[in-house]
C-alpha atoms as a PDB file:
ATOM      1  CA  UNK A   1      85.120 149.493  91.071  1.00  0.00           C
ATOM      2  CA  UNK A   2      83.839 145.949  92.171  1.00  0.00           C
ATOM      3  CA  UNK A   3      85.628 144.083  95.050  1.00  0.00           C
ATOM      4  CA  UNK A   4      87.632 141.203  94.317  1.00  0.00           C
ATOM      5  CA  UNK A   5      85.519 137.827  95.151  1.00  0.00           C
ATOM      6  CA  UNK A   6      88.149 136.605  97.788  1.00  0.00           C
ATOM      7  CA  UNK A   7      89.257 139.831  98.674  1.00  0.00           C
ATOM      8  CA  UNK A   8      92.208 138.463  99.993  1.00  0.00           C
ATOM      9  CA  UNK A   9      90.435 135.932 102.133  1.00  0.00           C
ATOM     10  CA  UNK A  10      92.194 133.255 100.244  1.00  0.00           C
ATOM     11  CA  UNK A  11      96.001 134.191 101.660  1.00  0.00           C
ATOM     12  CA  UNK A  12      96.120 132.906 105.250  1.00  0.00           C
ATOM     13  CA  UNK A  13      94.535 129.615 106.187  1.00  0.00           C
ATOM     14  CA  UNK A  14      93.359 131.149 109.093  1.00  0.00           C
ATOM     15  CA  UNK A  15      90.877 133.912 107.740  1.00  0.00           C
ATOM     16  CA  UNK A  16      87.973 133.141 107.597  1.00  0.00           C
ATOM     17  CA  UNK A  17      85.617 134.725 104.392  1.00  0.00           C
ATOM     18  CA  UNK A  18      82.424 137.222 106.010  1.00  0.00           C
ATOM     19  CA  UNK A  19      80.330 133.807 104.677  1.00  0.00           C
ATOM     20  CA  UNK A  20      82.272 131.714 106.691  1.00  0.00           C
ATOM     21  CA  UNK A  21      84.415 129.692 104.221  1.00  0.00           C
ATOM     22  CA  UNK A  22      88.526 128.969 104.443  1.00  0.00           C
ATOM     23  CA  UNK A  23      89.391 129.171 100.762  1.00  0.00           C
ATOM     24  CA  UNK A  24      92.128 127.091 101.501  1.00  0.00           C
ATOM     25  CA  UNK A  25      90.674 124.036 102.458  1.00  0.00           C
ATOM     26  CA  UNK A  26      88.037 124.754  99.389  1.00  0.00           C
ATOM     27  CA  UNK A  27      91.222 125.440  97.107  1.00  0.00           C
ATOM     28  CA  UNK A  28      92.682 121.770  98.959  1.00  0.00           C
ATOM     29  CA  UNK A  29      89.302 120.009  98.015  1.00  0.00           C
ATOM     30  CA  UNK A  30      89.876 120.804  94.511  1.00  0.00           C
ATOM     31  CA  UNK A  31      92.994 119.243  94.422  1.00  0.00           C
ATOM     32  CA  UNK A  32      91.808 115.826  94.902  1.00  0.00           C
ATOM     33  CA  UNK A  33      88.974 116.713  93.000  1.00  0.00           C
ATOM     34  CA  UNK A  34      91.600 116.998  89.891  1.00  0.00           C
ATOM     35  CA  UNK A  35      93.155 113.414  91.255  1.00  0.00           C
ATOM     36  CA  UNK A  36      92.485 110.173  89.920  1.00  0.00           C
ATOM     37  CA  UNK A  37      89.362 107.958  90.818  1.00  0.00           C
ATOM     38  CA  UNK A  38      90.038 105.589  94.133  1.00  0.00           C
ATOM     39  CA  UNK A  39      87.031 103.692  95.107  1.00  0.00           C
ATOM     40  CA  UNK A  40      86.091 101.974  98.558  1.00  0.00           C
ATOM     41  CA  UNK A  41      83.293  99.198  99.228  1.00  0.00           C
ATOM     42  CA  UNK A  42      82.117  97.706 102.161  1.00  0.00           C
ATOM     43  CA  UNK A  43      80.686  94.183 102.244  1.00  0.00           C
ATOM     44  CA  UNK A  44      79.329  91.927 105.300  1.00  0.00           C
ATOM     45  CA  UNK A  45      82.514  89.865 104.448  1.00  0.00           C
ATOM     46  CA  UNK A  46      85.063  92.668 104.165  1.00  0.00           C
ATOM     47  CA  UNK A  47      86.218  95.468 102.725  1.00  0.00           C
ATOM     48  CA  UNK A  48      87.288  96.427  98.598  1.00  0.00           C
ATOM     49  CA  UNK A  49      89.520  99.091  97.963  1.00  0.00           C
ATOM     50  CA  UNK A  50      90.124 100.134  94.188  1.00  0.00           C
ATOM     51  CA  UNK A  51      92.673 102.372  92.204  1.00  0.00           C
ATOM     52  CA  UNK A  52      92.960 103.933  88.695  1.00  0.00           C
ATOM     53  CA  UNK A  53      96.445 105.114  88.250  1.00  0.00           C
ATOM     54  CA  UNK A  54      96.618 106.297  84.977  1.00  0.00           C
ATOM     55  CA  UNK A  55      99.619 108.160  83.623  1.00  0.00           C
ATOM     56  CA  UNK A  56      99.571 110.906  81.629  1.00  0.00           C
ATOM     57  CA  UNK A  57     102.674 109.740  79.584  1.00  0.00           C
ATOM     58  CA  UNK A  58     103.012 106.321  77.999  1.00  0.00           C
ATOM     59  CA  UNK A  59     107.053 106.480  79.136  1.00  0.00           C
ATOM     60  CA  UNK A  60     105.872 106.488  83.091  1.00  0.00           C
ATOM     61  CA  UNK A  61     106.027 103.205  84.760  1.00  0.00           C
ATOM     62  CA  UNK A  62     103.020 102.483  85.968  1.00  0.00           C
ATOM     63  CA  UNK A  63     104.244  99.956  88.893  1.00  0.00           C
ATOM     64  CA  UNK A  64     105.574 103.363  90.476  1.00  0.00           C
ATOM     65  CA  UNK A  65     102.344 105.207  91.097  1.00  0.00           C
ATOM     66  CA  UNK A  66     101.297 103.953  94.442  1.00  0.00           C
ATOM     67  CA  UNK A  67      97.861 105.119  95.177  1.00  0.00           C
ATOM     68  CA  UNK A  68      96.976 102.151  97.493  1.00  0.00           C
ATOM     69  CA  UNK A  69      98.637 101.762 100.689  1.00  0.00           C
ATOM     70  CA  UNK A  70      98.995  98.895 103.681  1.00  0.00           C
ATOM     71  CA  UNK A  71      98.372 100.985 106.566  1.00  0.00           C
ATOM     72  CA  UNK A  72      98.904  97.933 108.974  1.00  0.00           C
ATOM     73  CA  UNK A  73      97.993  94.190 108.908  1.00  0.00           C
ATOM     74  CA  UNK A  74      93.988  94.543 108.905  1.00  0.00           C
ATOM     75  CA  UNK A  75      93.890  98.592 107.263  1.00  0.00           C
ATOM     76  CA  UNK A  76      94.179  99.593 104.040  1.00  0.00           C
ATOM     77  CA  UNK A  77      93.760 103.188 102.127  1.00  0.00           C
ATOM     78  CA  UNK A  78      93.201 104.143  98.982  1.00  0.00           C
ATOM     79  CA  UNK A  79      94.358 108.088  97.844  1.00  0.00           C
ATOM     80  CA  UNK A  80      93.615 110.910  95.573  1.00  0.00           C
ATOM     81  CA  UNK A  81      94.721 113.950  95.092  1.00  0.00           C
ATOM     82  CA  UNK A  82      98.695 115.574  95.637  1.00  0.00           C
ATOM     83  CA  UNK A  83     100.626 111.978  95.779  1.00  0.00           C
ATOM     84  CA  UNK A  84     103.539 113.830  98.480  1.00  0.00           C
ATOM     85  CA  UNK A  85     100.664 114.480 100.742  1.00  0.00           C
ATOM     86  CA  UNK A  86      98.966 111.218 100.595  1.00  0.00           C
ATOM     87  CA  UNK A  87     101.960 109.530 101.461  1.00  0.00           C
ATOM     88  CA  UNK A  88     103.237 112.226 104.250  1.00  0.00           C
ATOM     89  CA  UNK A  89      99.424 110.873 105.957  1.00  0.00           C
ATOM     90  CA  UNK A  90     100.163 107.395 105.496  1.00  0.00           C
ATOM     91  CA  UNK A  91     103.440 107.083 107.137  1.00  0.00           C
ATOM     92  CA  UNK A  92     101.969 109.197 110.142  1.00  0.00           C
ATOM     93  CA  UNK A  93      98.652 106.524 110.215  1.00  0.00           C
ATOM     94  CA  UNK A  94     101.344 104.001 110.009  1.00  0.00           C
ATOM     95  CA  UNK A  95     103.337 105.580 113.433  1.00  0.00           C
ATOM     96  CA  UNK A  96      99.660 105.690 114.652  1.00  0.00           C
ATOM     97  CA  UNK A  97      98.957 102.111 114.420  1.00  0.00           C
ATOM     98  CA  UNK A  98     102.134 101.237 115.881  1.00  0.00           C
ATOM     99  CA  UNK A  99     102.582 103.103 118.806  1.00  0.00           C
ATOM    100  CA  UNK A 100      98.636 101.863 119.742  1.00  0.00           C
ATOM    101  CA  UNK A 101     100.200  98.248 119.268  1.00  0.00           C
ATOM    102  CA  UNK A 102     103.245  98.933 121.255  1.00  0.00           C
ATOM    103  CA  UNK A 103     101.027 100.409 124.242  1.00  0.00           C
ATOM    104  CA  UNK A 104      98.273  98.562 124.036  1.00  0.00           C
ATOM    105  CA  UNK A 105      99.547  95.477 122.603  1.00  0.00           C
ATOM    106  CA  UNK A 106      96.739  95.080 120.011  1.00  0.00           C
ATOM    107  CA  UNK A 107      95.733  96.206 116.395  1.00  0.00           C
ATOM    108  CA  UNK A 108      94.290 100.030 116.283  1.00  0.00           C
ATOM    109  CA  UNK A 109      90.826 100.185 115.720  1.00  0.00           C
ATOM    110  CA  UNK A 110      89.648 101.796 111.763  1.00  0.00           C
ATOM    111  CA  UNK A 111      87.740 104.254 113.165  1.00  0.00           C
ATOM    112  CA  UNK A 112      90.298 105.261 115.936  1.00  0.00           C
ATOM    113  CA  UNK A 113      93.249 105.349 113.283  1.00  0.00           C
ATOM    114  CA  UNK A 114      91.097 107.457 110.560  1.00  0.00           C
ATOM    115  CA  UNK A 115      90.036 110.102 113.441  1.00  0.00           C
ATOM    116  CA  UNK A 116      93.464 110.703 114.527  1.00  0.00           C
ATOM    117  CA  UNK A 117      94.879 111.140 111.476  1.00  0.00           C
ATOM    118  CA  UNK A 118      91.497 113.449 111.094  1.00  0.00           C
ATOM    119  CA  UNK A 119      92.698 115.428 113.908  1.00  0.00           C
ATOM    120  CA  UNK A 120      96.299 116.205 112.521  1.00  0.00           C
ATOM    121  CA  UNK A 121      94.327 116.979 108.451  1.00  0.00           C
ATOM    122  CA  UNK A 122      92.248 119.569 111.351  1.00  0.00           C
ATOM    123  CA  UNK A 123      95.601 121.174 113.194  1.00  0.00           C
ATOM    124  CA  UNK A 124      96.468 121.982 109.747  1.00  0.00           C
ATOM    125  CA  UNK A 125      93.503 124.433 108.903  1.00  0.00           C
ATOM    126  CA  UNK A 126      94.027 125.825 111.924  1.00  0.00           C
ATOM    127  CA  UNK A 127      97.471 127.325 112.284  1.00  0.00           C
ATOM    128  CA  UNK A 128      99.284 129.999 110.412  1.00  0.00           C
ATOM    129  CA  UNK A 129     102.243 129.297 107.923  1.00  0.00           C
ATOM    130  CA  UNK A 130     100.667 126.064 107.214  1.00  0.00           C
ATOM    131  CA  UNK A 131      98.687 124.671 104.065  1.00  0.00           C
ATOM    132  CA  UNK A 132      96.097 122.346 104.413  1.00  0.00           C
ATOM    133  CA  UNK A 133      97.128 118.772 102.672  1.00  0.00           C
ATOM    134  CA  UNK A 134      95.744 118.250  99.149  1.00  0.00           C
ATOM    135  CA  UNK A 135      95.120 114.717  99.615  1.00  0.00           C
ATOM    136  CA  UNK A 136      92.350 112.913 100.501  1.00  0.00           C
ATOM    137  CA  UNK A 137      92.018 109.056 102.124  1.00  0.00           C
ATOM    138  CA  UNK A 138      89.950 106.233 101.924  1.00  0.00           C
ATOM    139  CA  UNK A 139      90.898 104.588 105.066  1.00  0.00           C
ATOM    140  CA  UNK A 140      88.835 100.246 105.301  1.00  0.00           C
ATOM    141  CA  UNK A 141      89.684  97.629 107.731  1.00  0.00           C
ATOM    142  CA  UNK A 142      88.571  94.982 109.656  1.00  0.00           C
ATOM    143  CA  UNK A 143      88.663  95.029 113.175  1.00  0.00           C
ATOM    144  CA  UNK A 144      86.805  92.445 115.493  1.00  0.00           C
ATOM    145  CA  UNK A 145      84.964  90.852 112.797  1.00  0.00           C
ATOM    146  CA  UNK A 146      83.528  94.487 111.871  1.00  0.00           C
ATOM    147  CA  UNK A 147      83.936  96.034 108.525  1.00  0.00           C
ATOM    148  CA  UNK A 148      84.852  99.647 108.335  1.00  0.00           C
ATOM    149  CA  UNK A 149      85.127 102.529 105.562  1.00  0.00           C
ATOM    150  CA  UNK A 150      85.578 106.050 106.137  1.00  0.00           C
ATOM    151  CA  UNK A 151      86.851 108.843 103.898  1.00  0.00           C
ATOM    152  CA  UNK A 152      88.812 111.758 105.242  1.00  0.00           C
ATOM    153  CA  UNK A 153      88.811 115.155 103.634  1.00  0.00           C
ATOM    154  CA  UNK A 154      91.611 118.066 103.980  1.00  0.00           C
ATOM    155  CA  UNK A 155      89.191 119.592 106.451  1.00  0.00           C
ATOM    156  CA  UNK A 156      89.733 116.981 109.008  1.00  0.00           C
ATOM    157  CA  UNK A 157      86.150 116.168 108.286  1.00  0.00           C
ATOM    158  CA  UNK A 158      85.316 112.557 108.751  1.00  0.00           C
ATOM    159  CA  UNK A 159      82.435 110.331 107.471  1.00  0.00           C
ATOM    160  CA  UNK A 160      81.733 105.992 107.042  1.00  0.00           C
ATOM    161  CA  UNK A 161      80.578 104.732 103.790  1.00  0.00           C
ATOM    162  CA  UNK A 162      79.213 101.980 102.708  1.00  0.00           C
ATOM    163  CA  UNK A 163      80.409 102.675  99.330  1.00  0.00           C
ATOM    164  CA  UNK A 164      82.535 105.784  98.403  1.00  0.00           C
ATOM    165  CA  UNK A 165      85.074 107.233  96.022  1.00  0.00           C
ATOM    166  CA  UNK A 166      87.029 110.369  95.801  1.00  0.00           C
ATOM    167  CA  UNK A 167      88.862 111.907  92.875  1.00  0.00           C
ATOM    168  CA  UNK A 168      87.763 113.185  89.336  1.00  0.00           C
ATOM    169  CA  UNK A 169      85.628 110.193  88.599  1.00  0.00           C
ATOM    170  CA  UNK A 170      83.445 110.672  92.355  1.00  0.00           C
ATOM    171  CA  UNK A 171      80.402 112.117  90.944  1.00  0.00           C
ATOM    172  CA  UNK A 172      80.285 108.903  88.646  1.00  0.00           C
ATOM    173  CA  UNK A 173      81.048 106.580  90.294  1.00  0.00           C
ATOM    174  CA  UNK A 174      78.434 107.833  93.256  1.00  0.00           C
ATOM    175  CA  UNK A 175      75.547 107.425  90.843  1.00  0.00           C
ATOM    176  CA  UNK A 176      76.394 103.835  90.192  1.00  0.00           C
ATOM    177  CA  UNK A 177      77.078 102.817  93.980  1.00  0.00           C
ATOM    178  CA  UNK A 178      73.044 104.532  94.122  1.00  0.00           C
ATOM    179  CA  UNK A 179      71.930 102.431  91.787  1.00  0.00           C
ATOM    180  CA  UNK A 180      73.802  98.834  92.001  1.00  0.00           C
ATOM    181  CA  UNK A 181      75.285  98.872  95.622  1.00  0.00           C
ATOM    182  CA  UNK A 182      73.329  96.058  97.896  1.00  0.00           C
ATOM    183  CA  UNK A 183      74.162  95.580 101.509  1.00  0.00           C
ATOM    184  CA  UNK A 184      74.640  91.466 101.015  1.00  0.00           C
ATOM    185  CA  UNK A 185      77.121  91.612  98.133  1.00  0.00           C
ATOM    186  CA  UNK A 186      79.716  88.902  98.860  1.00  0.00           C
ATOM    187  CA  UNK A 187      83.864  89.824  98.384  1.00  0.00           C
ATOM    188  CA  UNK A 188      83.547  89.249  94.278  1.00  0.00           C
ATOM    189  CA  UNK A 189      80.166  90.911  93.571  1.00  0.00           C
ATOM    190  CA  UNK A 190      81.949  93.992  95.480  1.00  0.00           C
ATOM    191  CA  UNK A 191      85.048  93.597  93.298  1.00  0.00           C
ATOM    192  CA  UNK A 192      82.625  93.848  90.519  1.00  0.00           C
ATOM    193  CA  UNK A 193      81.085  97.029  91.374  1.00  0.00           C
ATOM    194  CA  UNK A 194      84.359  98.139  92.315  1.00  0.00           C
ATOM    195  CA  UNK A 195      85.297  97.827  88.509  1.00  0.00           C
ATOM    196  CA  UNK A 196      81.701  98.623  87.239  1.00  0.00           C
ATOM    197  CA  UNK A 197      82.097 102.211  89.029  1.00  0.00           C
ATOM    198  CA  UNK A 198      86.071 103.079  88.152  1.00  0.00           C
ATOM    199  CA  UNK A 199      84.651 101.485  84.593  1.00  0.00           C
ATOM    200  CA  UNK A 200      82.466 104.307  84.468  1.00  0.00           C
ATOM    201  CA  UNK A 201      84.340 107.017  85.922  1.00  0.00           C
ATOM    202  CA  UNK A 202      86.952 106.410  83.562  1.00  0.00           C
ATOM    203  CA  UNK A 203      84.890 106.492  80.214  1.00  0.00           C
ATOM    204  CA  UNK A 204      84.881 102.328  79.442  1.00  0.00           C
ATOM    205  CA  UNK A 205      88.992 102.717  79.585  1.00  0.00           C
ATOM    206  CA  UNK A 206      90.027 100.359  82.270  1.00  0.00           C
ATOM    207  CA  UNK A 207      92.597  97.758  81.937  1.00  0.00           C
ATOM    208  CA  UNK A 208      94.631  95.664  83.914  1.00  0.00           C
ATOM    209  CA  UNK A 209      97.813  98.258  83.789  1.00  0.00           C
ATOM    210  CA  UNK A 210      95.462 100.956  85.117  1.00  0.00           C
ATOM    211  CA  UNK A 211      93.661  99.735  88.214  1.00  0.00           C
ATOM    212  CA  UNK A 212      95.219  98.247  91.356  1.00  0.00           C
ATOM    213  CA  UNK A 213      92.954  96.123  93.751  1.00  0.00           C
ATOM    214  CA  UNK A 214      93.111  95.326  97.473  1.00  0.00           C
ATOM    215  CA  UNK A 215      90.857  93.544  99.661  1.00  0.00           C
ATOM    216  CA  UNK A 216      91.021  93.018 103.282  1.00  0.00           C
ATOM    217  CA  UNK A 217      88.446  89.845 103.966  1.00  0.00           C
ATOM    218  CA  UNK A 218      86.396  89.615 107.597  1.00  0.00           C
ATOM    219  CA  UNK A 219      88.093  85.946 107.892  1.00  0.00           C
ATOM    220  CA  UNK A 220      90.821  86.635 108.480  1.00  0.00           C
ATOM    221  CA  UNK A 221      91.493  90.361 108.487  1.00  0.00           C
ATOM    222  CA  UNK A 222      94.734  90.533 106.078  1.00  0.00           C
ATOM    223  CA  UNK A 223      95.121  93.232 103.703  1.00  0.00           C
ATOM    224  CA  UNK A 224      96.073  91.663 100.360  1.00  0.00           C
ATOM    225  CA  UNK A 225      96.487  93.532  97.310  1.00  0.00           C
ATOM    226  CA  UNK A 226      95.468  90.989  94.141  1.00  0.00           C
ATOM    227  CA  UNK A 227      98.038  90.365  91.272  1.00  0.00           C
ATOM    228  CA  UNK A 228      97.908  91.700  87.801  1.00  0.00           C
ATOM    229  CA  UNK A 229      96.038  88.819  86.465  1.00  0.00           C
ATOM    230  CA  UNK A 230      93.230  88.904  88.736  1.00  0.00           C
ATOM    231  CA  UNK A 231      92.580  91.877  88.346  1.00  0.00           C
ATOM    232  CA  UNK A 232      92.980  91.574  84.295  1.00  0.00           C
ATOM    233  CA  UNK A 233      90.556  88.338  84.923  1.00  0.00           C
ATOM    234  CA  UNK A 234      87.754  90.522  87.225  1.00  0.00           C
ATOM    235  CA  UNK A 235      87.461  93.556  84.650  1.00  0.00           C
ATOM    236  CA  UNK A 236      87.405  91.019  81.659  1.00  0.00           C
ATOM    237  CA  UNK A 237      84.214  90.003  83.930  1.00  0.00           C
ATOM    238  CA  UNK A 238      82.671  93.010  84.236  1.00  0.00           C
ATOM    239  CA  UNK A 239      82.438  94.295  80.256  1.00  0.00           C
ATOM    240  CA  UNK A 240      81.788  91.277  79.004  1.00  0.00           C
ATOM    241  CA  UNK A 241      78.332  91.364  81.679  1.00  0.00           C
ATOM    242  CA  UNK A 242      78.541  94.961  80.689  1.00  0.00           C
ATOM    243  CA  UNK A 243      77.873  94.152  76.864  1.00  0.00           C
ATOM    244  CA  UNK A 244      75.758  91.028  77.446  1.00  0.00           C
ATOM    245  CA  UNK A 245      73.496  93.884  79.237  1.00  0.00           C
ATOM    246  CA  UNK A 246      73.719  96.122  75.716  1.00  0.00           C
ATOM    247  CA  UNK A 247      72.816  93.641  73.721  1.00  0.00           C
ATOM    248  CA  UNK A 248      69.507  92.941  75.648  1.00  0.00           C
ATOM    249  CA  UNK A 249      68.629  96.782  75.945  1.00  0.00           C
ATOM    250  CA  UNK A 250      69.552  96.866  71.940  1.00  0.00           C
ATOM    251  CA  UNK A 251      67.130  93.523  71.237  1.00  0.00           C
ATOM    252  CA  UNK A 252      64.406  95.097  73.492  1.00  0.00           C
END
């Protein structure tokens, strides 16, 4: 009789498999794997942070699927994956930046905020009767005129992008940040490839009701989060550049 493949590896976070593997965290990656596509850029003047948030039922409000989050004035995230986890991290990055501005008396630094909140996604693969959070983060910010992206992964894993997504659309939306992403691009030819990747990670079905946009500019290090109609304006934009291009590969 064959051996199961987990052999009960898969039961406690903290066994480890004979190859070295916590199935847990693996069974947590796959969880934002099955998540919608949220999509990070980093320019020399700031940072783009882009959402779908499609429903699965035409009777769900959109407007109450948050998927991008203020994390303080200058940081931003984007999420994917389990939406209770997500926003369980966010309100402990938003403790984090406030207790470093109460004892410090200044703004947290990106890549000080996205490592501690690395360091609690780590304390949870580590102790028994625990689960590791199914959520991953796209944590951008601005932080003495220096532009920051990092993603975070349930392993308490950390890495800085340039250009990044996470969710079911990644694998797409990678090949077109390889292909299109420059490291001059101003704040609107980010936006652009912003669109251009969720675009393609979500099969040519992006609209206005489905995509959220925030962008935290280098002048003045604000996280704003654009309205409805500039973000209907910006993807209107991108297809019709997208067909002009169609139309001259079809002529050729």
């Amino acid at each position: 009789m064959q051996p199961l493949q987990n052999a009960g590896y898969d039961r406690a976070i903290t066994v480890f498999s004979p190859d070295g593997r916590l199935f847990q965290v693996e069974y947590a990656r796959e969880a934002v794997k099955r998540g919608t596509t949220s999509i990070g850029v980093k320019c020399p003047d700031g940072i783009v942070l882009a959402v779908d948030k499609r429903t699965t039922s035409t009777l769900v409000e959109s407007s109450s699927i948050e998927k991008l989050f203020k994390i303080d004035e200058h940081i931003g995230a984007a999420t994917s994956g389990l939406v209770a986890d997500a926003r369980a991290l966010v309100e402990r990055a938003r403790v984090e930046a406030q207790i470093n501005k109460i004892t410090y008396t200044e703004p947290i630094r990106v890549d000080s905020l996205a490592k501690k909140l690395c360091d609690m996604l780590q304390l949870y693969t580590q102790n028994g009767g625990v689960r590791p959070f199914g959520s991953a983060l796209i944590i951008g910010g601005v932080y003495n005129d220096a532009c920051k992206l990092f993603e975070t992964d349930p392993s308490g894993a950390l890495i800085e992008y340039k250009a990044t997504a996470i969710g079911s659309g990644r694998s797409a939306a990678m090949d077109i940040f390889e292909e299109q992403y420059k490291g001059d691009l101003s704040i609107d030819e980010a936006i652009e490839l912003a669109l251009t990747a969720i675009n393609e990670a979500t099969e040519h079905d992006t609209t206005s009701d489905n995509v959220e946009i925030a962008v935290i500019k280098k002048e003045d290090g604000k996280y704003v989060k654009l309205s409805k109609d500039e973000v209907s304006s910006c993807i209107e934009k991108v297809i019709a550049e997208e067909e002009t291009e169609e139309d001259a590969e079809s002529e050729e």
